[in-house]
Each structure stands twice: as C-alpha cells, then as structure tokens.
N, C-alpha and C. Protein backbone atom coordinates (compact mmCIF):
# COMPACT_ATOMS: atom_id res chain seq x y z
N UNK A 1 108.50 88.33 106.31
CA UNK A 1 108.20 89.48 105.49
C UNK A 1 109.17 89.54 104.31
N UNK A 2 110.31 90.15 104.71
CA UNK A 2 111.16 90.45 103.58
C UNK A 2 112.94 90.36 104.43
N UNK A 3 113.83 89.79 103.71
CA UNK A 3 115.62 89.59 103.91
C UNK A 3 116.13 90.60 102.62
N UNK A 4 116.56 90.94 103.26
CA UNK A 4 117.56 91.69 101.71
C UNK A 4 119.11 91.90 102.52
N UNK A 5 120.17 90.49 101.82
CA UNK A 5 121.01 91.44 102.03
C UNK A 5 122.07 91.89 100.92
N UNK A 6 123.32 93.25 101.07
CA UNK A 6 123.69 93.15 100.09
C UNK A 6 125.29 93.22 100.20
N UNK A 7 126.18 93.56 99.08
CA UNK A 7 127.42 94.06 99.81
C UNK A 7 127.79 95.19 100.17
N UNK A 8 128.91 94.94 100.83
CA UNK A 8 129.11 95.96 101.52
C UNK A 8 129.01 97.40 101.26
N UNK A 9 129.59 97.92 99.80
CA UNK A 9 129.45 98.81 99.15
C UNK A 9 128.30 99.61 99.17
N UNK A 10 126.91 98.57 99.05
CA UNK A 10 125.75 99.28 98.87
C UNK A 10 125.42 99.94 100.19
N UNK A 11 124.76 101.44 99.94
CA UNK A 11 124.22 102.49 100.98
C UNK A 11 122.53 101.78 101.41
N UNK A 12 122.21 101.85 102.33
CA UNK A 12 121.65 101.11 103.14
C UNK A 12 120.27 102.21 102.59
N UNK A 13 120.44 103.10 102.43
CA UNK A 13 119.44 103.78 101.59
C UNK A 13 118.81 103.22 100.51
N UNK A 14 119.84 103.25 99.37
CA UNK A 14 119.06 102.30 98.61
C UNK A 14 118.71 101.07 98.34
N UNK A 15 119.14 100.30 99.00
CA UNK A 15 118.92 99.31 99.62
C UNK A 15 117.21 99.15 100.10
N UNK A 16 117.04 99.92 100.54
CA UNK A 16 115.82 100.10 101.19
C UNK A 16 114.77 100.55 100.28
N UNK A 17 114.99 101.07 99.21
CA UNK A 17 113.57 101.39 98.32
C UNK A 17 113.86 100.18 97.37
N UNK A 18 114.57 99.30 97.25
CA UNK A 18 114.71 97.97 96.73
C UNK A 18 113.49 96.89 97.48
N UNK A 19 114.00 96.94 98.38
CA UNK A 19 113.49 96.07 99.38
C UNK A 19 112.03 96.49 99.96
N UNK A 20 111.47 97.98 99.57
CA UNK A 20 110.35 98.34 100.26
C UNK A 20 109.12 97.80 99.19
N UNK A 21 109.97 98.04 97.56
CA UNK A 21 109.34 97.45 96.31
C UNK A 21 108.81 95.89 96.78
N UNK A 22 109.96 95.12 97.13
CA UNK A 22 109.92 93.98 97.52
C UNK A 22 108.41 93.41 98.26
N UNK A 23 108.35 94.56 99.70
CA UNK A 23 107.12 94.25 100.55
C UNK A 23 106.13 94.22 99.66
N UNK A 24 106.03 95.42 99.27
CA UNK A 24 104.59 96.49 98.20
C UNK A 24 104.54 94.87 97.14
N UNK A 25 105.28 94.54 96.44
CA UNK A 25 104.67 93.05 95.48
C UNK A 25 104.60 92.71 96.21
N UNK A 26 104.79 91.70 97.15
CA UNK A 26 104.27 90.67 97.80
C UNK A 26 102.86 90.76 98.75
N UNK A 27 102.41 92.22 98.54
CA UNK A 27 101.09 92.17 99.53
C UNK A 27 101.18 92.18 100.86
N UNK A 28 102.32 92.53 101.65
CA UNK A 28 102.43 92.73 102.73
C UNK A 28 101.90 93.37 103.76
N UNK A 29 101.25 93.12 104.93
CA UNK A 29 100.26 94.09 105.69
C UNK A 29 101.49 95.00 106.13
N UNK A 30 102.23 95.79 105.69
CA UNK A 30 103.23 96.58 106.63
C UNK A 30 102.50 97.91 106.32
N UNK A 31 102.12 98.31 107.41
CA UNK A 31 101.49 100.01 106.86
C UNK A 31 102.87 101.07 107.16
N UNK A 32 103.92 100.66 108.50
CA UNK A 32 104.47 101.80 109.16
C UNK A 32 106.20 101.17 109.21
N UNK A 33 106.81 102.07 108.55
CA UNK A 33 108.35 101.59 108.48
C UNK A 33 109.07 102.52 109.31
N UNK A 34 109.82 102.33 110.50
CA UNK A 34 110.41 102.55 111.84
C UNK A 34 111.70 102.66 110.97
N UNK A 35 112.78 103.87 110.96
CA UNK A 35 114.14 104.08 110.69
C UNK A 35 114.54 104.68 111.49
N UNK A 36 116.10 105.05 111.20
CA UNK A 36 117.01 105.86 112.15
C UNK A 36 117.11 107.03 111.08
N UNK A 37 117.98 108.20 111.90
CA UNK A 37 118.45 109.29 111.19
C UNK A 37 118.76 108.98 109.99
N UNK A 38 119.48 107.92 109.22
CA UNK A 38 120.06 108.43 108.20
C UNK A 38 119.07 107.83 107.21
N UNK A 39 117.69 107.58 107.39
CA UNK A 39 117.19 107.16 105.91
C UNK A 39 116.32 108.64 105.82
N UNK A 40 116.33 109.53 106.49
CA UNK A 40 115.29 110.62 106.53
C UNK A 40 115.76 111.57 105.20
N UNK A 41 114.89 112.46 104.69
CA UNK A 41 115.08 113.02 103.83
C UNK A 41 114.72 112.51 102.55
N UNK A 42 115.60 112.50 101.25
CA UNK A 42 115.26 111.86 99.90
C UNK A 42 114.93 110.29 100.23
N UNK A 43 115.69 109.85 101.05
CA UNK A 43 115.46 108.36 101.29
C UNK A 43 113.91 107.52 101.72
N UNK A 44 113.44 108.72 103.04
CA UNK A 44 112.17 108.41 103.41
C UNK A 44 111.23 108.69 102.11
N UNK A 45 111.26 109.89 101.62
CA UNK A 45 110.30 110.80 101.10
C UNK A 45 110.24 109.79 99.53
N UNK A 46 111.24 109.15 99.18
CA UNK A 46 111.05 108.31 98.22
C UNK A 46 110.09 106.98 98.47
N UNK A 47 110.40 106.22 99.55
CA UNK A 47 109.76 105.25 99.72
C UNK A 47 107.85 105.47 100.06
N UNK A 48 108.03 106.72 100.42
CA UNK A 48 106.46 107.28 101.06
C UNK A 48 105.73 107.14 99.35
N UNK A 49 106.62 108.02 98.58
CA UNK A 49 106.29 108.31 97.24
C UNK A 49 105.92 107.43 96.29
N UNK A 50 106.67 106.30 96.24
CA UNK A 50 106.80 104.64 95.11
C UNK A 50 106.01 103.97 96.11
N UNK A 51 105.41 103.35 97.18
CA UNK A 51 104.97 102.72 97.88
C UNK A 51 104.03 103.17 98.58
N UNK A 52 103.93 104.13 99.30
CA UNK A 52 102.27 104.57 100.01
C UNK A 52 102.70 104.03 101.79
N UNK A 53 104.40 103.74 102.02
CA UNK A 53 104.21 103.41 103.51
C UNK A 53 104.62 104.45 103.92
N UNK A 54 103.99 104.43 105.18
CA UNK A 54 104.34 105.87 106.08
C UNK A 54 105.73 105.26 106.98
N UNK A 55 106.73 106.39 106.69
CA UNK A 55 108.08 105.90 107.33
C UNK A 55 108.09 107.06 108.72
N UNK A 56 108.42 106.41 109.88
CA UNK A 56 108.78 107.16 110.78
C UNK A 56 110.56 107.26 111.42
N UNK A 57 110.97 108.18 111.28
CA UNK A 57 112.47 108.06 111.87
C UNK A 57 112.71 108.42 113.35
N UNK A 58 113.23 107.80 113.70
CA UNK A 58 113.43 107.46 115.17
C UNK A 58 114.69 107.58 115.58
N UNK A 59 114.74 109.19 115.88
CA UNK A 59 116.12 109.48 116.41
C UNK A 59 116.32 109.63 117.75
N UNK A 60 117.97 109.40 118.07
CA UNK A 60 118.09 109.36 119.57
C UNK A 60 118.16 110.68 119.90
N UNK A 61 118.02 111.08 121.77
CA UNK A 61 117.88 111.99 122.31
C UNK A 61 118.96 112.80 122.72
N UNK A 62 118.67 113.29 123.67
CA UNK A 62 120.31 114.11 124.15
C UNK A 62 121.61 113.37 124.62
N UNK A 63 122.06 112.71 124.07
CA UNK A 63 123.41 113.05 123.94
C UNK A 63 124.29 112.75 125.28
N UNK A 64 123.97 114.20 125.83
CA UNK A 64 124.90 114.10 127.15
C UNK A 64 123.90 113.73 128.11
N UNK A 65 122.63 113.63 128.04
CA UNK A 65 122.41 112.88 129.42
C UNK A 65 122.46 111.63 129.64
N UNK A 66 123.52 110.62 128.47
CA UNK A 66 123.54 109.87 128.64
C UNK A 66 122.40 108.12 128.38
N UNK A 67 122.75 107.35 128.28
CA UNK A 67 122.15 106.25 127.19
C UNK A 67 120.68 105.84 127.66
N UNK A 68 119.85 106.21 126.79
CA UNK A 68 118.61 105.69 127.26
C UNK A 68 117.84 104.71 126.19
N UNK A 69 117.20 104.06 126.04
CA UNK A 69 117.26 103.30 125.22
C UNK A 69 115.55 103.74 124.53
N UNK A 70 115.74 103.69 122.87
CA UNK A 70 114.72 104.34 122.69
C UNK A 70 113.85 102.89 122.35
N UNK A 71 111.81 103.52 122.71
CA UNK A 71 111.19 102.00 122.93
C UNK A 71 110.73 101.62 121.70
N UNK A 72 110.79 102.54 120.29
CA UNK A 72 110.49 101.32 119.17
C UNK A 72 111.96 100.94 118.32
N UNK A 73 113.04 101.83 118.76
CA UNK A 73 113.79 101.25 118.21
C UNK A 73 114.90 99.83 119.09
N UNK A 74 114.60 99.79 120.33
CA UNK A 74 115.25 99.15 121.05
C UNK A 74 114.57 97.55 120.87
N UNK A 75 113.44 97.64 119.75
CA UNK A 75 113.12 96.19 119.61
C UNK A 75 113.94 95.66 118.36
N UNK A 76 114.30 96.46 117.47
CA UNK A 76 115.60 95.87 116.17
C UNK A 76 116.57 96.00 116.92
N UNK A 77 116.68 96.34 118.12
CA UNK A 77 118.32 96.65 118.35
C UNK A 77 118.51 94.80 119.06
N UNK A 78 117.32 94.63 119.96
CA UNK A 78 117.24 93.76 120.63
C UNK A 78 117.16 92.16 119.52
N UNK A 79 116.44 92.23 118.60
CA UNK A 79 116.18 91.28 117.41
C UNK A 79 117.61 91.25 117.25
N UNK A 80 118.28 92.16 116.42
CA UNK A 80 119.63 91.45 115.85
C UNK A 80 121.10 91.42 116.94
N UNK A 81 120.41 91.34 118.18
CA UNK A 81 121.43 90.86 119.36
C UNK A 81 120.67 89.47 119.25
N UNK A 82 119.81 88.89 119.58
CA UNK A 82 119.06 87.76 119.36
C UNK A 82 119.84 86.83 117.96
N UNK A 83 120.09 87.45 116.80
CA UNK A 83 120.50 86.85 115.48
C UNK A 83 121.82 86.79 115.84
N UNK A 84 122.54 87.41 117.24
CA UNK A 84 124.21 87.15 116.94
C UNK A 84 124.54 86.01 118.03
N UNK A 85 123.66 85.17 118.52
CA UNK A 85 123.31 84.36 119.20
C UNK A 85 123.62 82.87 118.04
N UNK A 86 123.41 83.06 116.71
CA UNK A 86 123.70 82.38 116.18
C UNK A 86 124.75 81.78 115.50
N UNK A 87 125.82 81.08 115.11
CA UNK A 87 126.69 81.12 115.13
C UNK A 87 127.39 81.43 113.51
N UNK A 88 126.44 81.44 112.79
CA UNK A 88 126.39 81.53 111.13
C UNK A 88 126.29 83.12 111.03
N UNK A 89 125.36 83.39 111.61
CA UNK A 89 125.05 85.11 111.71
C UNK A 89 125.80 86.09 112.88
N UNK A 90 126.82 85.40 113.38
CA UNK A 90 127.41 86.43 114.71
C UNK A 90 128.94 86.85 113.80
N UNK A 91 129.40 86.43 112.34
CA UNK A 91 130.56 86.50 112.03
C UNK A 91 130.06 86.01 110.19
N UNK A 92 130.46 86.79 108.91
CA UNK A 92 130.18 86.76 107.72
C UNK A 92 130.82 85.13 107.34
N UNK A 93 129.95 84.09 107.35
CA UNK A 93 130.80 82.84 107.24
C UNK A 93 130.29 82.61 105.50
N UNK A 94 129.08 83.18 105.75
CA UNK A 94 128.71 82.82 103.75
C UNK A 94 129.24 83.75 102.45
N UNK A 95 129.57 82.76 102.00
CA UNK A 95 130.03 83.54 100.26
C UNK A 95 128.79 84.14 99.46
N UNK A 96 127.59 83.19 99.27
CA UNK A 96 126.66 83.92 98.32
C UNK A 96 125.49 84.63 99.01
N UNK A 97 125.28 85.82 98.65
CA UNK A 97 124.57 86.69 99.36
C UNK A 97 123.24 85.96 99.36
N UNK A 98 122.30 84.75 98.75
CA UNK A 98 121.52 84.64 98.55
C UNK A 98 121.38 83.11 100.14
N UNK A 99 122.65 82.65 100.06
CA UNK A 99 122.91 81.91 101.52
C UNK A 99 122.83 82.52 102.62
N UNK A 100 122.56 84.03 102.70
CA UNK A 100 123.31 84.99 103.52
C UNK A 100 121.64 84.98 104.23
N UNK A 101 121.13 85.41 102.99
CA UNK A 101 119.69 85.78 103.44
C UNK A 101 118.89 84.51 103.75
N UNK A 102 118.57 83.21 103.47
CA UNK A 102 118.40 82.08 103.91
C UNK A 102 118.74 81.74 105.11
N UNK A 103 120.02 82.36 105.65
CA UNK A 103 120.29 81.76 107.32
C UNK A 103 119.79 82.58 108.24
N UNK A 104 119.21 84.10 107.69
CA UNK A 104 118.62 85.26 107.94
C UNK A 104 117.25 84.59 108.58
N UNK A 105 116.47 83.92 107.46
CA UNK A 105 115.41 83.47 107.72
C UNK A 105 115.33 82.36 107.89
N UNK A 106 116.06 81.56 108.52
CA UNK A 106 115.88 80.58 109.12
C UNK A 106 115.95 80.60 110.99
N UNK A 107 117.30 81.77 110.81
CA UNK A 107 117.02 82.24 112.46
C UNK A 107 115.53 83.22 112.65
N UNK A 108 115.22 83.53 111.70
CA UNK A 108 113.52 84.61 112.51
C UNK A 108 112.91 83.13 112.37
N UNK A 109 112.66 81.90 111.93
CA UNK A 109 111.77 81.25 112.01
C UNK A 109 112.30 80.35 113.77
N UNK A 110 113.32 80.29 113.94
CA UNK A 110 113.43 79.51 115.17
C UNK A 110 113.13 80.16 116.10
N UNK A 111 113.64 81.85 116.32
CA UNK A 111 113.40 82.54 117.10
C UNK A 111 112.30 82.29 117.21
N UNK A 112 111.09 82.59 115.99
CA UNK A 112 109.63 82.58 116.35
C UNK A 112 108.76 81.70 117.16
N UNK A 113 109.59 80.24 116.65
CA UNK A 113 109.23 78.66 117.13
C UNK A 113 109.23 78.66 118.78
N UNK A 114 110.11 79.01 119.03
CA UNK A 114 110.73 79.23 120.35
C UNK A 114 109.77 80.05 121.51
N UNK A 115 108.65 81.14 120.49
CA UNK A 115 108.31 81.92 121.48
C UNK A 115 106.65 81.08 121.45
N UNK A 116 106.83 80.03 121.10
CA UNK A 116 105.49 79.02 121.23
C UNK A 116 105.82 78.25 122.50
C-alpha cells in the first residue's frame, strides 16, 4: 500500500494526512483507516475531509481492569512485533529515510511470501 517514514521530530498526525494523500493518488482500495486516541479530532476530521476515508479510532478500555487486548488494533500491534523480528528494523541502523522505508517493504513482502 503505502511506507512513510519520517524523523523523529515529525507528529505522527501530520504525518498521516501526508501519507493518506499518498493512498488517495495511487488508487488504493482502502475505504476504512483504524487509529488510536491521538489522531482523533482535527487529525481524523481532516483526513475524512481531503480524502473521503472513513477513519475509525480505536481506543483502549478500562484501565484498571487490567490488559486486554483490543481485536482490530491488536493486528498492528502484532504486525510490527513481526517487523522487530528483523534485524535492520528491530534497532534504527539506516541513515536515509528513503532506505528506512525500503527495508519497511521488503519485510511486508517476506512476511507475505511466508504466509504462502
């Protein structure tokens, strides 16, 4: 689909209506974008606005009863435990952000290979 990464500095917010532009040119079948608490608000309501995807935020539950794992977000949580499996992506070994995102997508393509 789409890699974006950036430095550190950048808020993961905007980041994200960068990158949602990104899908929207390329013709992407993504109808439904899955976030956490902090893209909600100006962040969601922008991307709904410039793009036409419906964003859902997916916040965790109570707190004190202790860790339950939520079921659409526990599949990114599970994906980038999968990417730290790798040894390029478990620790920042690349200088150019554009290498960064290349080793990005080279681990979703093995992962994928793998589930053949």
């Amino acid at each position: 689909m789409a890699v974006m990464v950036t430095d550190a500095g950048v808020h993961d917010g905007t980041a994200s209506l960068t990158l949602t532009r990104i899908l929207k040119d390329s013709l992407s079948p993504v109808k439904v974008i899955l976030a956490d608490a902090g893209y909600q608000g100006k962040f969601a309501e922008r991307i709904r606005r410039d793009t036409g995807y419906k964003v859902e935020i997916v916040v965790s539950g109570d707190k004190k009863k202790g860790f339950k794992p939520l079921k659409k977000r526990w599949v990114v949580e599970r994906t980038f435990d999968w990417f730290d499996n790798y040894r390029r992506l478990c620790r920042n070994y690349e200088r150019a952000i554009e290498t960064a995102e290349i080793v990005v997508k080279i681990s979703a393509i093995r992962l994928l290979l793998n589930k053949i």
